[in-house]
C-alpha atoms as a PDB file:
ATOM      1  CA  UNK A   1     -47.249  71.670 -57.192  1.00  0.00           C
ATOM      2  CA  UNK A   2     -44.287  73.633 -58.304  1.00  0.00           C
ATOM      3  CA  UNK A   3     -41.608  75.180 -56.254  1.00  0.00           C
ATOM      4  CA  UNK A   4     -42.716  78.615 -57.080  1.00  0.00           C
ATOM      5  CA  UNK A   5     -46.164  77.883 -55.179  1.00  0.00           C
ATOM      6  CA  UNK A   6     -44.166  76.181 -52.400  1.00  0.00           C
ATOM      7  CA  UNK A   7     -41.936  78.738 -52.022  1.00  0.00           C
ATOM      8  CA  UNK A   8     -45.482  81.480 -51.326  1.00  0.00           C
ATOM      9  CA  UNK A   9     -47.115  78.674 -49.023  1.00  0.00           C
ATOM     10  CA  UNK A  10     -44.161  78.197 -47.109  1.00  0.00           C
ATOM     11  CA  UNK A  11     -44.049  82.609 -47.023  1.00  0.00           C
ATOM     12  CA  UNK A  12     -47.679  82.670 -46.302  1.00  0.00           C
ATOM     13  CA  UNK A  13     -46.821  79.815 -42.973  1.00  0.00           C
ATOM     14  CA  UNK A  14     -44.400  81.956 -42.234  1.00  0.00           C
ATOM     15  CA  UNK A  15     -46.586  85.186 -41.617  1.00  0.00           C
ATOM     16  CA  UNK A  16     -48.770  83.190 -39.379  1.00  0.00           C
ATOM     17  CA  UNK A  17     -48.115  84.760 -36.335  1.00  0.00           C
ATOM     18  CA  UNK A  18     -48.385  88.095 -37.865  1.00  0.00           C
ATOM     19  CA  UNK A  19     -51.927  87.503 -38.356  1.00  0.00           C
ATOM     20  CA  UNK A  20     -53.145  86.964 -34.389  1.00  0.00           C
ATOM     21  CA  UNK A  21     -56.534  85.229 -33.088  1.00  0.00           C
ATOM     22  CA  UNK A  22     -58.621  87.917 -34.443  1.00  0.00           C
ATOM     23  CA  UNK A  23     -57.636  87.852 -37.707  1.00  0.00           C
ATOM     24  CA  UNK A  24     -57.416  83.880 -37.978  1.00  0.00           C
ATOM     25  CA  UNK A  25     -59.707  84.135 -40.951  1.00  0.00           C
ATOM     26  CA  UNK A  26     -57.825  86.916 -42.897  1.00  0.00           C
ATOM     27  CA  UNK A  27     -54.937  84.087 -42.372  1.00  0.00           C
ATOM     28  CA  UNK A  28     -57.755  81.172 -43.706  1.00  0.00           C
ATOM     29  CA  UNK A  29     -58.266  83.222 -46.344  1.00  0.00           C
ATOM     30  CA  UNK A  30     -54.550  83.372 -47.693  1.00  0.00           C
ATOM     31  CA  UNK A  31     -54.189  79.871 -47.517  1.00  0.00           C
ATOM     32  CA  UNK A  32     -57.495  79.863 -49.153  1.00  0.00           C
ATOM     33  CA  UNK A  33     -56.321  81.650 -52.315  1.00  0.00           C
ATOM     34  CA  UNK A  34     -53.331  79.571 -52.580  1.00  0.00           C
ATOM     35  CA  UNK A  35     -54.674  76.238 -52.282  1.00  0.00           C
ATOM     36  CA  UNK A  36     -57.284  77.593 -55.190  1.00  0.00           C
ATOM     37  CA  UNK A  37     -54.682  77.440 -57.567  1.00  0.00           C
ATOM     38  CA  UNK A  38     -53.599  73.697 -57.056  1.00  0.00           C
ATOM     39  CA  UNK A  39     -55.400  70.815 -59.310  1.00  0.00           C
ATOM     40  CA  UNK A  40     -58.936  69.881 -58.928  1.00  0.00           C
ATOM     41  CA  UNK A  41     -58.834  66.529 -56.806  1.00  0.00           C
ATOM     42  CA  UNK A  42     -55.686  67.932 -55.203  1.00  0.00           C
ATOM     43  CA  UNK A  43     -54.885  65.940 -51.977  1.00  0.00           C
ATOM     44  CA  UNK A  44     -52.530  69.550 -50.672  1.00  0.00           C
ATOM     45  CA  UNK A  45     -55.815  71.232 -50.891  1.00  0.00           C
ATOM     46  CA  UNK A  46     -57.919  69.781 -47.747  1.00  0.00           C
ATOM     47  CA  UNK A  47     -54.358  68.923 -45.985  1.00  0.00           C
ATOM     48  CA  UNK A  48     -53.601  72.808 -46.431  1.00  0.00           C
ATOM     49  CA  UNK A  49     -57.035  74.017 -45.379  1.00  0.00           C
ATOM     50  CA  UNK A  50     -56.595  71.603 -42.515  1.00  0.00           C
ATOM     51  CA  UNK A  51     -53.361  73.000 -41.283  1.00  0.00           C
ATOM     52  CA  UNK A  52     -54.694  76.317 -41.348  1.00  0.00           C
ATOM     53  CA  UNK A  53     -57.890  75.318 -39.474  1.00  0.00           C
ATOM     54  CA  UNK A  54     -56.452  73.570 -36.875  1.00  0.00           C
ATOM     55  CA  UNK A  55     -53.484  76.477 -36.811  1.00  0.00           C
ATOM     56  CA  UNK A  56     -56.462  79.214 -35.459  1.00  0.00           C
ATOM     57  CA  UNK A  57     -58.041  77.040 -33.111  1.00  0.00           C
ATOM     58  CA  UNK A  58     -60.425  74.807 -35.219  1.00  0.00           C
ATOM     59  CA  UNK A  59     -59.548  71.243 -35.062  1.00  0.00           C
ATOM     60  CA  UNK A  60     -63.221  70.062 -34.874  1.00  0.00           C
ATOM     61  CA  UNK A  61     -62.995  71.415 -39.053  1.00  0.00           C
ATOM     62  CA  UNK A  62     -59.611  70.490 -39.548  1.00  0.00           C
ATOM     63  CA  UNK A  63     -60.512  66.472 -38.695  1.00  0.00           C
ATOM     64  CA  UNK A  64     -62.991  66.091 -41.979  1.00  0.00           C
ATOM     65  CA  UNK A  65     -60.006  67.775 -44.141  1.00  0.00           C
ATOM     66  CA  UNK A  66     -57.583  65.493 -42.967  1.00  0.00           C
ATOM     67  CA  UNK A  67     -59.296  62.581 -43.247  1.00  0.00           C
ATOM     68  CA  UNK A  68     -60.230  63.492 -47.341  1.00  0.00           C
ATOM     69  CA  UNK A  69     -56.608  64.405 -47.640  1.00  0.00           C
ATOM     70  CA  UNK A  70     -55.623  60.889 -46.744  1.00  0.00           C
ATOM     71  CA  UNK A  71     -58.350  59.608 -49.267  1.00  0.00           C
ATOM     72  CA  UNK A  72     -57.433  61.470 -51.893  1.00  0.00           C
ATOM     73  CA  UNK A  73     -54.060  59.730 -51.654  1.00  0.00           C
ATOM     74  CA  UNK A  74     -52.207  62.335 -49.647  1.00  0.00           C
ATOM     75  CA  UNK A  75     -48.388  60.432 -49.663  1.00  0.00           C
ATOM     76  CA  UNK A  76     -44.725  60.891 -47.989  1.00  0.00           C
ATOM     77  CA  UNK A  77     -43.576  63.730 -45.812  1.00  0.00           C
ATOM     78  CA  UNK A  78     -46.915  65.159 -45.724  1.00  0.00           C
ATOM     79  CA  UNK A  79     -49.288  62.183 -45.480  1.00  0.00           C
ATOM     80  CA  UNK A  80     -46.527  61.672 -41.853  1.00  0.00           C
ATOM     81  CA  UNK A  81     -47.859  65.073 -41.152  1.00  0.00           C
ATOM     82  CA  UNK A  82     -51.266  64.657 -41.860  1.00  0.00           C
ATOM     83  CA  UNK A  83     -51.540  61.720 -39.178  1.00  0.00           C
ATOM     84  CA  UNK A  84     -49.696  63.670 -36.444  1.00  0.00           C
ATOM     85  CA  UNK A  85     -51.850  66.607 -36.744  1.00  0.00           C
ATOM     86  CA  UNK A  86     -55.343  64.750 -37.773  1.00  0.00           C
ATOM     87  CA  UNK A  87     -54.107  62.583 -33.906  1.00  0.00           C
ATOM     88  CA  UNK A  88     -53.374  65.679 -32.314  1.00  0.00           C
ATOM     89  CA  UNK A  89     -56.735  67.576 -33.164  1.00  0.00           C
ATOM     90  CA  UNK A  90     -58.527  64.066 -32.699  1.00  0.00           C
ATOM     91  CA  UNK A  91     -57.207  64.223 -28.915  1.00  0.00           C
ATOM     92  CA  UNK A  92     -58.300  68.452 -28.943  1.00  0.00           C
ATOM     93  CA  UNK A  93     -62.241  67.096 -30.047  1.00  0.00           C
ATOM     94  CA  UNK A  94     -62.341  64.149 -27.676  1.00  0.00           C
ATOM     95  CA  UNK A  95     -61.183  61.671 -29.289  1.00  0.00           C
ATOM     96  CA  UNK A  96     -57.373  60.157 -28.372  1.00  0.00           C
ATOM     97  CA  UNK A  97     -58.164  56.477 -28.875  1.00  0.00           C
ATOM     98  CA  UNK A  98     -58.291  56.990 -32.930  1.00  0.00           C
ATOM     99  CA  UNK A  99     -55.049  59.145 -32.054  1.00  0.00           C
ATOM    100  CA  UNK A 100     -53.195  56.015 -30.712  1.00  0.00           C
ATOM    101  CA  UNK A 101     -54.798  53.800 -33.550  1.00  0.00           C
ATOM    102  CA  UNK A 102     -53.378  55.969 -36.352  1.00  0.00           C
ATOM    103  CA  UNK A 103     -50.011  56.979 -34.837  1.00  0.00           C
ATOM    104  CA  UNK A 104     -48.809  53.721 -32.923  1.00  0.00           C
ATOM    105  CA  UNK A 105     -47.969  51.925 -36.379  1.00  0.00           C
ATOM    106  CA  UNK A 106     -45.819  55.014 -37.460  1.00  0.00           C
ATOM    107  CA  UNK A 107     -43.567  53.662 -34.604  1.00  0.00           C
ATOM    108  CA  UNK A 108     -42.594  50.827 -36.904  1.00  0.00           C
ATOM    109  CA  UNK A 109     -42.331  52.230 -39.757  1.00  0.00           C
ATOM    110  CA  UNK A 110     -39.259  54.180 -41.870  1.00  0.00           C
ATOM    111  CA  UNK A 111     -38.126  57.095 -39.706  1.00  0.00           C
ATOM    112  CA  UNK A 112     -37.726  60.604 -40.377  1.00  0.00           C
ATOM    113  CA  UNK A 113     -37.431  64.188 -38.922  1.00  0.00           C
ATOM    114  CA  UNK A 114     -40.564  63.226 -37.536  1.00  0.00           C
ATOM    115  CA  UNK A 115     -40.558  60.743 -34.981  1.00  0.00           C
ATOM    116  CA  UNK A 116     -39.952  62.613 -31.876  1.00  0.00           C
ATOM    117  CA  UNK A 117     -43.461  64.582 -33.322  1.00  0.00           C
ATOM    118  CA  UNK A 118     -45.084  60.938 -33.256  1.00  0.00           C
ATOM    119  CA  UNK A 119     -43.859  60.192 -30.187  1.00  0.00           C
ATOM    120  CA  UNK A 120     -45.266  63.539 -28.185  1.00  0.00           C
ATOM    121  CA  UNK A 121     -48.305  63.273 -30.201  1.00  0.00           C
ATOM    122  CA  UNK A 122     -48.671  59.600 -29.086  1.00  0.00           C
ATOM    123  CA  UNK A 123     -47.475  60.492 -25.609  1.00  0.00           C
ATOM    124  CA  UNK A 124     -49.964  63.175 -25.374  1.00  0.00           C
ATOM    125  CA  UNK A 125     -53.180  60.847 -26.662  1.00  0.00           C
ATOM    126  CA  UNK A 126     -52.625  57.990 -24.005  1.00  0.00           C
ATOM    127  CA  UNK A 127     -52.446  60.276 -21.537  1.00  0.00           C
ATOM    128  CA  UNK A 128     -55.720  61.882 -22.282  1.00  0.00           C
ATOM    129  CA  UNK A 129     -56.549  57.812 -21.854  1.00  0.00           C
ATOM    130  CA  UNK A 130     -55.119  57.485 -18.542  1.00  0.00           C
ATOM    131  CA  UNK A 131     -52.068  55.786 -19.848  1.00  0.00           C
ATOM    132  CA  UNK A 132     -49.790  58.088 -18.711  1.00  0.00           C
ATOM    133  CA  UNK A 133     -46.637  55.371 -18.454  1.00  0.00           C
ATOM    134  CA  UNK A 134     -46.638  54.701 -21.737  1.00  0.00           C
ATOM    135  CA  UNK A 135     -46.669  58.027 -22.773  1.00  0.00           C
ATOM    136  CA  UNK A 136     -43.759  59.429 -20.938  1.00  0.00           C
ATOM    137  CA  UNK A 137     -41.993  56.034 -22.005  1.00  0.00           C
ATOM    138  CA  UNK A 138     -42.339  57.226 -25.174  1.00  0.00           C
ATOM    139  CA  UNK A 139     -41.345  60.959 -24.602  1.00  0.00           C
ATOM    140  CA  UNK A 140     -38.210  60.118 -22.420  1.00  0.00           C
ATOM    141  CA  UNK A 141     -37.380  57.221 -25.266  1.00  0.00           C
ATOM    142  CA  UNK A 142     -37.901  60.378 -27.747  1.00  0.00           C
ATOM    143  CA  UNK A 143     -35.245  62.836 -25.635  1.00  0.00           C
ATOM    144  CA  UNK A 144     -32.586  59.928 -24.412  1.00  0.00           C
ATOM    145  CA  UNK A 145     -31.308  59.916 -27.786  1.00  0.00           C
ATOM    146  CA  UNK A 146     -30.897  64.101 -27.846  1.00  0.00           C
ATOM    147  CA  UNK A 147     -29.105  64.075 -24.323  1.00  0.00           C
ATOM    148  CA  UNK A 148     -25.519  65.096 -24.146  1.00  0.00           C
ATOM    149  CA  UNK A 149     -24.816  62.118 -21.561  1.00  0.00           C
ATOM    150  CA  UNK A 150     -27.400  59.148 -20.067  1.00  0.00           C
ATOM    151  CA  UNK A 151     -28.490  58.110 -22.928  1.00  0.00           C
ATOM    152  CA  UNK A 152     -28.405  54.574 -22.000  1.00  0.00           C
ATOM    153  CA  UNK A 153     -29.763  55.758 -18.853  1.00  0.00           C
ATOM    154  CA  UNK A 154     -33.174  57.261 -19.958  1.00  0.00           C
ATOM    155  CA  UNK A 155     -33.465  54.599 -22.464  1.00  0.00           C
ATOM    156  CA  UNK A 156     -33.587  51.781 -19.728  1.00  0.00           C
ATOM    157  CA  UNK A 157     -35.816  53.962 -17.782  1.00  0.00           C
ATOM    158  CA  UNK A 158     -37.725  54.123 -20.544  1.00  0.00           C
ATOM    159  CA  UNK A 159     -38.192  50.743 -20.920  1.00  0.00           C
ATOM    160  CA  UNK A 160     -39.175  50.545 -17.177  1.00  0.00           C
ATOM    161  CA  UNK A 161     -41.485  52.558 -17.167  1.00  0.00           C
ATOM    162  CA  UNK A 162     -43.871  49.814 -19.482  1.00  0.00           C
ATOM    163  CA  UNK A 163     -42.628  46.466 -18.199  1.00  0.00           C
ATOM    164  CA  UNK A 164     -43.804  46.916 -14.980  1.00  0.00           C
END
């Protein structure tokens, strides 16, 4: 879409909190009209709705949106986002272990401003597995590099943490 229309979504997101839990849907709807506008077979459309879903509480209808904005093709920055938040409201509906399948080979891949959000996403699923260990090796190996001193430090811990 154009940068007009990303310029309103990104000044609709940023109302969000104006909007409180009981007017979620008035919020739904805004995002609603906006995403009418894009393309038929739009892959922003579903990802959108999904964000604003999953925003007011719903991740049990964000999941389906997600997983048709991936179909549809959904690519880059926001296809990263898409498997963050589709793992995070997997986790919220019962459901970590498809978490940990879609986000642990984002750990190999190109990096971005995102990676610490893998990470405590990740983190957050294996511990709703009982795999606690691995997920604060993953959050402390997320911070180390963000500390002013003991970097080194917290990365070796890190490390500890899943060799035992």
């Amino acid at each position: 879409m154009d940068m007009a229309w990303e310029k309103r979504l990104d000044a609709a997101w940023g109302t969000f909190d104006e909007y409180g839990e009981d007017r979620a849907g008035e919020f739904r709807g805004v995002i609603d009209a906006l995403v009418d506008e894009l393309p038929e077979g739009s892959p922003l459309a579903p990802f959108e709705r999904a964000c604003a879903f999953d925003s007011t509480g719903h991740s049990d209808r964000a999941v389906p949106l997600y997983r048709e904005a991936l179909e549809r093709g959904l690519d880059g920055y926001r296809r990263r986002r898409t498997l963050i938040q589709l793992s995070s409201s997997l986790r919220n509906i019962g459901q970590p272990e498809e978490g940990v399948a879609l986000l642990t080979p984002e750990l190999d891949g190109p990096g971005d401003e995102l990676d610490d959000a893998v990470r405590a996403t990740l983190a957050l699923c294996l511990a709703s597995l009982g795999r606690e260990r691995e997920g604060l090796a993953l959050v402390l190996g997320a911070l180390a590099p963000h500390l002013p001193r003991y970097q080194r430090s917290m990365g070796n811990y890190a490390r500890e943490l899943t060799e035992r």
